[in-house]
N, C-alpha and C. Protein backbone atom coordinates (compact mmCIF):
# COMPACT_ATOMS: atom_id res chain seq x y z
N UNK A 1 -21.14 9.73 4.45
CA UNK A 1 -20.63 11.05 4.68
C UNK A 1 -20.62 11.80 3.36
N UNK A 2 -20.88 13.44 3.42
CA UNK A 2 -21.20 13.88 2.28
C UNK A 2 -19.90 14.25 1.96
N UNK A 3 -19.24 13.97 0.25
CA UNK A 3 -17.83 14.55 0.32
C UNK A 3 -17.98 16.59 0.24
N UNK A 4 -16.60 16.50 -0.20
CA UNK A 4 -16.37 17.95 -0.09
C UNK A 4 -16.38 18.29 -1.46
N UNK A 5 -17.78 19.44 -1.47
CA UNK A 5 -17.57 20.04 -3.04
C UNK A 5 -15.78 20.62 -3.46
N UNK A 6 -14.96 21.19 -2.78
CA UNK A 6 -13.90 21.58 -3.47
C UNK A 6 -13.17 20.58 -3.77
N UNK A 7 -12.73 19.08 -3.12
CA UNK A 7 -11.71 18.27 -3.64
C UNK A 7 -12.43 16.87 -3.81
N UNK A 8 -13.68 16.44 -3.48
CA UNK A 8 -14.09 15.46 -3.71
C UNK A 8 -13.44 14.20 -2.19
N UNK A 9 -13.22 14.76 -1.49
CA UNK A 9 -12.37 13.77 -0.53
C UNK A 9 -13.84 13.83 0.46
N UNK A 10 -13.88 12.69 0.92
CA UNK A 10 -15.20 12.08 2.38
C UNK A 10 -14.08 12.67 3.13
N UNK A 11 -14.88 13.85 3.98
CA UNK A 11 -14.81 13.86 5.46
C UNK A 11 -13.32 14.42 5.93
N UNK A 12 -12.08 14.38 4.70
CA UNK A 12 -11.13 14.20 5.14
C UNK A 12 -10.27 15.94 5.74
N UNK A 13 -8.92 16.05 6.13
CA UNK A 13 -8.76 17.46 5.75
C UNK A 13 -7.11 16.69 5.86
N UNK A 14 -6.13 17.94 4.77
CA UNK A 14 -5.32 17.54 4.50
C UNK A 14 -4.59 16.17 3.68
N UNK A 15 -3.50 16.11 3.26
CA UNK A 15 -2.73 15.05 2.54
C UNK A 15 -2.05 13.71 3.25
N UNK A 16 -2.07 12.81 2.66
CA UNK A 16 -1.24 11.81 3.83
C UNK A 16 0.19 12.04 3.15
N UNK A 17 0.62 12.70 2.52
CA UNK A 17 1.90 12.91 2.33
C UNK A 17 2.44 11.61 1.34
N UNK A 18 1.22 11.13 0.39
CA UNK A 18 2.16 9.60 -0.34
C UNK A 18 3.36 9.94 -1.85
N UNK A 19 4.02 9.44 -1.78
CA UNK A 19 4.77 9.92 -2.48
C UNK A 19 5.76 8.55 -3.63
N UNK A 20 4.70 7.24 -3.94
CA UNK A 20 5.16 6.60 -4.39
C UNK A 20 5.44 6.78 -5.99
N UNK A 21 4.40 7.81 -6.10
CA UNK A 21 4.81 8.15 -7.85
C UNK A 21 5.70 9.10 -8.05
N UNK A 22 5.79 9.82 -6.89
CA UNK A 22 6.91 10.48 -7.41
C UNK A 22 8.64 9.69 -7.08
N UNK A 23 8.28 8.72 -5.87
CA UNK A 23 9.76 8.69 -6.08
C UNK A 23 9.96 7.25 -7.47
N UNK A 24 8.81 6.72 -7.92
CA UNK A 24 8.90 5.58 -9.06
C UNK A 24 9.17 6.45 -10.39
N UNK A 25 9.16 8.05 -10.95
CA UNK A 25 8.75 8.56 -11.93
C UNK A 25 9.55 10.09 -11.44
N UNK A 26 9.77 10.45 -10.87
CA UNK A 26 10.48 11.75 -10.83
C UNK A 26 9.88 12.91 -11.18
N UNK A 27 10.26 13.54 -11.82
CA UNK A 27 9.59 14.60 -12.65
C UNK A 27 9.82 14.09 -14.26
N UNK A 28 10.01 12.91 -14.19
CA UNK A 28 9.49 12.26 -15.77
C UNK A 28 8.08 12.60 -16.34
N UNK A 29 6.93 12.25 -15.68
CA UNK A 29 5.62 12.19 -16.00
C UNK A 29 5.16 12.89 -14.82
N UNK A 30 5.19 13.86 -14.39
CA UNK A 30 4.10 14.66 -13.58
C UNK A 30 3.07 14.31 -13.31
N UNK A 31 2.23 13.84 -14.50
CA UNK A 31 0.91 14.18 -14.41
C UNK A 31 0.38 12.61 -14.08
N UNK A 32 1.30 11.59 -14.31
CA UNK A 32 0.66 10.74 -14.09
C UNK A 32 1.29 10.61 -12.37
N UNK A 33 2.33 11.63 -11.42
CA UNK A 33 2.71 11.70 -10.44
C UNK A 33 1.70 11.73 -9.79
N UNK A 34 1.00 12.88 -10.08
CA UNK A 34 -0.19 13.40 -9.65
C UNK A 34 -0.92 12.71 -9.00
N UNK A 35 -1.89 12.25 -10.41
CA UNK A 35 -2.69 11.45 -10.09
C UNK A 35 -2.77 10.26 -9.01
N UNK A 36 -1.25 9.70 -9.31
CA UNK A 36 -0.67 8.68 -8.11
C UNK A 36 -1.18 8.78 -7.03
N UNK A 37 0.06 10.38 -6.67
CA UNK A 37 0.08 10.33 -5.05
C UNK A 37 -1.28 11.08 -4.77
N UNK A 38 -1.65 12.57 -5.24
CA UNK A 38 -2.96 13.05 -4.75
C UNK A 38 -3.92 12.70 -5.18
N UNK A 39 -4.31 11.66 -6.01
CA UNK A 39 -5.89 11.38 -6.15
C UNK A 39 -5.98 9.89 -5.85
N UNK A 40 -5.58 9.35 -6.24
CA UNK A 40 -5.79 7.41 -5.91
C UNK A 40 -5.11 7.41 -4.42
N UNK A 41 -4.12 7.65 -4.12
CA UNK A 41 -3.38 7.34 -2.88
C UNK A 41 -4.10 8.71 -1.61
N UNK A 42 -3.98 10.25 -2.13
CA UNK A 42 -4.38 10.38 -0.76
C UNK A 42 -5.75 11.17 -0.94
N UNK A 43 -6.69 10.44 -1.93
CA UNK A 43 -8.07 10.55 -1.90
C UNK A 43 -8.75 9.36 -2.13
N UNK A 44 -8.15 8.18 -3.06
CA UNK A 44 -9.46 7.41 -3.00
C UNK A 44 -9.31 5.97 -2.11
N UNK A 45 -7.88 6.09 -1.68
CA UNK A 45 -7.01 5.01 -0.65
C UNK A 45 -8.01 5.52 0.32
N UNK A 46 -7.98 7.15 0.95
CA UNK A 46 -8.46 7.10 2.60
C UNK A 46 -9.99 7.93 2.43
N UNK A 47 -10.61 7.16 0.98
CA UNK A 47 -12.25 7.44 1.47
C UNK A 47 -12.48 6.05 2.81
N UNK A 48 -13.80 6.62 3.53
CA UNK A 48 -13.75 6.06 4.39
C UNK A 48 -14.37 4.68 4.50
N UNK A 49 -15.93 4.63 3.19
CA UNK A 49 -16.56 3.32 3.05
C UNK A 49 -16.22 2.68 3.01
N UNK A 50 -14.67 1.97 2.55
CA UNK A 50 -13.75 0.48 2.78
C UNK A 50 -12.47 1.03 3.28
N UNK A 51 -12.74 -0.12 4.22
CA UNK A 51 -11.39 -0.10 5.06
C UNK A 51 -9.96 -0.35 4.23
N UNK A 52 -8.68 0.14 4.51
CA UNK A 52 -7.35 -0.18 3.81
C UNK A 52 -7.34 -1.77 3.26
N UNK A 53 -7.45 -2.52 4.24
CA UNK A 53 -7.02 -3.90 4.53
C UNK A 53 -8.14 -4.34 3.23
N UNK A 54 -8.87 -3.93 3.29
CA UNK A 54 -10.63 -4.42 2.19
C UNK A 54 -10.40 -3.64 0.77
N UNK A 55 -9.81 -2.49 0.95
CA UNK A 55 -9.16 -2.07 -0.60
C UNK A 55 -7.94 -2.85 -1.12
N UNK A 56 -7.11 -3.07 -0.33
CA UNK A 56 -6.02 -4.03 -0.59
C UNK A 56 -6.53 -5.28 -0.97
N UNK A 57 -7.57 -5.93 -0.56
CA UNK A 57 -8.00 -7.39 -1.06
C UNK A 57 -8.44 -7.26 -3.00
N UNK A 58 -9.52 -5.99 -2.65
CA UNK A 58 -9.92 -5.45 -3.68
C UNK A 58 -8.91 -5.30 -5.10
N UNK A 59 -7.93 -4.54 -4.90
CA UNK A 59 -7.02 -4.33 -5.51
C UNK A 59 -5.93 -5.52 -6.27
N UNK A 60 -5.87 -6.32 -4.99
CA UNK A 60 -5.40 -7.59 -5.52
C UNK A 60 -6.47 -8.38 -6.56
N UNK A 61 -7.19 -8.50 -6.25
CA UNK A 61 -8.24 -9.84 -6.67
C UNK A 61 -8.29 -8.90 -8.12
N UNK A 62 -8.48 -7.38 -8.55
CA UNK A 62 -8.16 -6.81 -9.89
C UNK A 62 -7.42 -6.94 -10.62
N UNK A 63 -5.98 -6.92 -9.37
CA UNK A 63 -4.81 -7.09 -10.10
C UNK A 63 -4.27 -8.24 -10.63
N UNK A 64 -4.83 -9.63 -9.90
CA UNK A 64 -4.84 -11.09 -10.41
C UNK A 64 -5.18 -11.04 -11.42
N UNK A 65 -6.46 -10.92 -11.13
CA UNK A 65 -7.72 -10.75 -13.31
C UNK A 65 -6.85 -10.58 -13.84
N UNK A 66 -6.56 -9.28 -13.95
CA UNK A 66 -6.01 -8.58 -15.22
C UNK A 66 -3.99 -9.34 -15.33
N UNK A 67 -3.73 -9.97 -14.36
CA UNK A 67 -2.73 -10.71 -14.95
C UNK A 67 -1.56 -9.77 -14.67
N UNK A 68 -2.01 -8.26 -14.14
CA UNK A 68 -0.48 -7.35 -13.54
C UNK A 68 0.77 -7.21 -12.58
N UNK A 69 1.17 -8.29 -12.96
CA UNK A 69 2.38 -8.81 -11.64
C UNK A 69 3.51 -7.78 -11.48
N UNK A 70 3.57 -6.51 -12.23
CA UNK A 70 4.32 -5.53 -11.60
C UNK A 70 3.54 -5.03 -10.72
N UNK A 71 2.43 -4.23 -10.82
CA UNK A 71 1.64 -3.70 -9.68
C UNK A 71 1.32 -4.51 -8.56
N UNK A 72 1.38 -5.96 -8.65
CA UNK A 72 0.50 -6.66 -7.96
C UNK A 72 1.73 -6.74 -6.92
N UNK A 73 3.09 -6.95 -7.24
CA UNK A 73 4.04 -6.85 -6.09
C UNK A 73 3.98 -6.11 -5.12
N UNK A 74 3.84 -4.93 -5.49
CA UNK A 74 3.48 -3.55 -4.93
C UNK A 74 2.55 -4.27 -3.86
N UNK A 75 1.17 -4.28 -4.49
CA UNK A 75 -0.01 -4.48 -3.50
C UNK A 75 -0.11 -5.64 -2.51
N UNK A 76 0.72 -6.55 -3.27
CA UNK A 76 0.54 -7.54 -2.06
C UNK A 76 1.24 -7.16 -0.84
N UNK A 77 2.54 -6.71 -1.06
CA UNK A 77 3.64 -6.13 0.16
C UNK A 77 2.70 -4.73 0.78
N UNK A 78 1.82 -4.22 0.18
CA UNK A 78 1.59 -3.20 1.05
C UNK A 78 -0.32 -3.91 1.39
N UNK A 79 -0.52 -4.61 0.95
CA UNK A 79 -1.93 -5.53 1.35
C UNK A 79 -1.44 -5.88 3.46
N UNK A 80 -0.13 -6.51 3.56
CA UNK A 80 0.61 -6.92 4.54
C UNK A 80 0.59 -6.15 5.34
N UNK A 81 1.09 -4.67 5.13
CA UNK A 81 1.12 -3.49 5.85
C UNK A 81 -0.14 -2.90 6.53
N UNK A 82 -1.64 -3.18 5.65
CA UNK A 82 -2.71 -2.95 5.83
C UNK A 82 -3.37 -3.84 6.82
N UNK A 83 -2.45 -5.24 7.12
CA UNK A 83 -3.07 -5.75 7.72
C UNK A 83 -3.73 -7.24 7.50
N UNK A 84 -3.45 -7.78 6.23
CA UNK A 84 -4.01 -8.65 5.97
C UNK A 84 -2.71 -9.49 6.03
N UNK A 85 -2.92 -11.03 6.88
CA UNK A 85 -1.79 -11.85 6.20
C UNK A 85 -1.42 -12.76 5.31
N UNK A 86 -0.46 -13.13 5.66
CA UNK A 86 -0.05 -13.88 4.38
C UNK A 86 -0.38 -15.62 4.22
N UNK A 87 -1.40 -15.84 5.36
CA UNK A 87 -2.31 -16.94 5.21
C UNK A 87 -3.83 -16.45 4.06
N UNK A 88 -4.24 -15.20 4.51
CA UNK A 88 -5.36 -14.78 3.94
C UNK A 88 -4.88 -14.23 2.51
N UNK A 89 -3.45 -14.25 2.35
CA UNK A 89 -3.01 -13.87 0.73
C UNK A 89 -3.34 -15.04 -0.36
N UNK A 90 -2.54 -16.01 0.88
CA UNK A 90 -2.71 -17.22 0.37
C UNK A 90 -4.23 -17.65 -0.42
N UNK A 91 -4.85 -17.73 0.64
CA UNK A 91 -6.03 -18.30 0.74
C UNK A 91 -7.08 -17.54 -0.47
N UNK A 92 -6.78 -15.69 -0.66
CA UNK A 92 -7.28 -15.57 -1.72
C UNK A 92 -6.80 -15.57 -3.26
N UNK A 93 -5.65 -15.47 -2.93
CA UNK A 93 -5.03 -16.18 -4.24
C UNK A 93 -5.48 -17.45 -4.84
N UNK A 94 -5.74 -18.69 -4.15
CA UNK A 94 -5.90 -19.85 -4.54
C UNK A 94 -7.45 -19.33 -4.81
N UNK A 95 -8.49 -18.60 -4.34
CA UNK A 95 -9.89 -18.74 -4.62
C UNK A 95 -9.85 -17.65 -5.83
N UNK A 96 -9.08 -16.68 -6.32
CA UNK A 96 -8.72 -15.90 -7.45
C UNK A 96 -8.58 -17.14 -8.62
N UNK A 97 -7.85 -18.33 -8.46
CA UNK A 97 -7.41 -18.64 -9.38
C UNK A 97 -8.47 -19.53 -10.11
N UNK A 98 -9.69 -19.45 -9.55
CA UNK A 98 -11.00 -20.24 -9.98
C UNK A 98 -11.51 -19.37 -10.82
N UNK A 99 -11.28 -17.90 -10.49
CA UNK A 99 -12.42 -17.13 -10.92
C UNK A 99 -11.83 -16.61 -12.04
N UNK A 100 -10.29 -15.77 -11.91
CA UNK A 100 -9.36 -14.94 -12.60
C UNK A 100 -8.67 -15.99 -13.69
N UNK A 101 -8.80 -17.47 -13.72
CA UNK A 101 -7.76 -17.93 -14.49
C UNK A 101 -6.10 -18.77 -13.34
N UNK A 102 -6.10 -19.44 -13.88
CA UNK A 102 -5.25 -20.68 -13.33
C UNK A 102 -3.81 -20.40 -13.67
N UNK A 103 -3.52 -19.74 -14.63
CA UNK A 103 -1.87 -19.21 -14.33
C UNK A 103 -2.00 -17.67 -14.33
N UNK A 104 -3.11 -16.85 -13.90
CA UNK A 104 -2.95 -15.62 -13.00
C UNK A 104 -3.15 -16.01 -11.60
N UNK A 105 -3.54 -17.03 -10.85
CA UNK A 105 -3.13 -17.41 -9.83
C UNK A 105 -1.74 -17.67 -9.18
N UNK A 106 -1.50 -19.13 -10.45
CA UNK A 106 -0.01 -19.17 -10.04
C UNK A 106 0.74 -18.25 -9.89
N UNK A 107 0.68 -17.24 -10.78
CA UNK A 107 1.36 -16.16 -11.24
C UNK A 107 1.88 -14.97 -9.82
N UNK A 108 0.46 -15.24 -9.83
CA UNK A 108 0.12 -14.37 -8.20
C UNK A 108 0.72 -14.70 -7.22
N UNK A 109 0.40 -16.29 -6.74
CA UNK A 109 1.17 -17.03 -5.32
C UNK A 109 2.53 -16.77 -5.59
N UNK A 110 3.30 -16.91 -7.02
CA UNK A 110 4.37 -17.17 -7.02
C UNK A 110 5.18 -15.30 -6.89
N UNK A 111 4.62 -14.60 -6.85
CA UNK A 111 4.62 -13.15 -6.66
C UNK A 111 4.93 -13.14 -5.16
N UNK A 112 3.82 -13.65 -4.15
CA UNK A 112 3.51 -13.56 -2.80
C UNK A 112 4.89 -14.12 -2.35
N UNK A 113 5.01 -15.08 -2.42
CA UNK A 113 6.40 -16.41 -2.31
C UNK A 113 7.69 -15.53 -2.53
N UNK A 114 7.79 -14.64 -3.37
CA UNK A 114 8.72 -14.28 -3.48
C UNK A 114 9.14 -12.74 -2.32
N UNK A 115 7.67 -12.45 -2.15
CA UNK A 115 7.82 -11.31 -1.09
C UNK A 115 7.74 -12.05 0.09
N UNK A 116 7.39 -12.63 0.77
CA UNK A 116 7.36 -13.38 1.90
C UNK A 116 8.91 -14.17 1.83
N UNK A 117 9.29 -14.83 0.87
CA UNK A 117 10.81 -15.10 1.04
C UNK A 117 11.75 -14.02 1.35
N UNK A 118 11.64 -13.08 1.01
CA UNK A 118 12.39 -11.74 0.90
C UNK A 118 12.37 -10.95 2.36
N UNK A 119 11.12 -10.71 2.58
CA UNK A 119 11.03 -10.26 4.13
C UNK A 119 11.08 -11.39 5.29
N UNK A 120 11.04 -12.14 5.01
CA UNK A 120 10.72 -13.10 6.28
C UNK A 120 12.74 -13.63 6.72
């Protein structure tokens, strides 16, 4: 699908209304509000070539690499929401930890464990 010369969004019309940077940041940092909620969350979350559930895997398996267990909380609890469970968290966590490094795995499961203890 061809995007839209004025905002760069596939196909879409209107905002999904996300509002996690602003309520994590206030009017502390604006600009990195911004970016949050209207460009990563309600432009490059609902382009249409990967599905939620397939950006959420995505996102994780980045967020393992790089070893970011604040963000990665975030994504795994909303990976859940998208649809993926917490057998297939499992399951890519342990195949992350071949590729990403062996205590950004642990690091990871032990992330998951703690959200799955919490909600369950």
């Amino acid at each position: 699908m061809a995007e839209n010369a004025d905002t760069g969004r596939t196909g879409r019309t209107g905002w999904t209304g996300w509002t996690g940077g602003k309520n994590a940041f206030g009017d502390f940092a604006p600009g990195l509000v911004h970016y949050t909620d209207r460009v990563l969350f309600d432009e490059v979350w609902e382009r249409e070539d990967l599905s939620k559930r397939d950006r959420s895997l995505v996102t994780i398996a980045a967020l393992t690499a790089l070893g970011k267990m604040d963000q990665l909380q975030f994504h795994l609890g909303f990976a859940r929401q998208n649809g993926v469970t917490d057998e297939e968290l499992q399951e890519a966590l342990l195949h992350l930890a071949f590729y990403a490094g062996w205590p950004n795995g642990m690091g990871a499961t032990g992330v998951l464990k703690r959200i799955v203890d919490e909600r369950d």
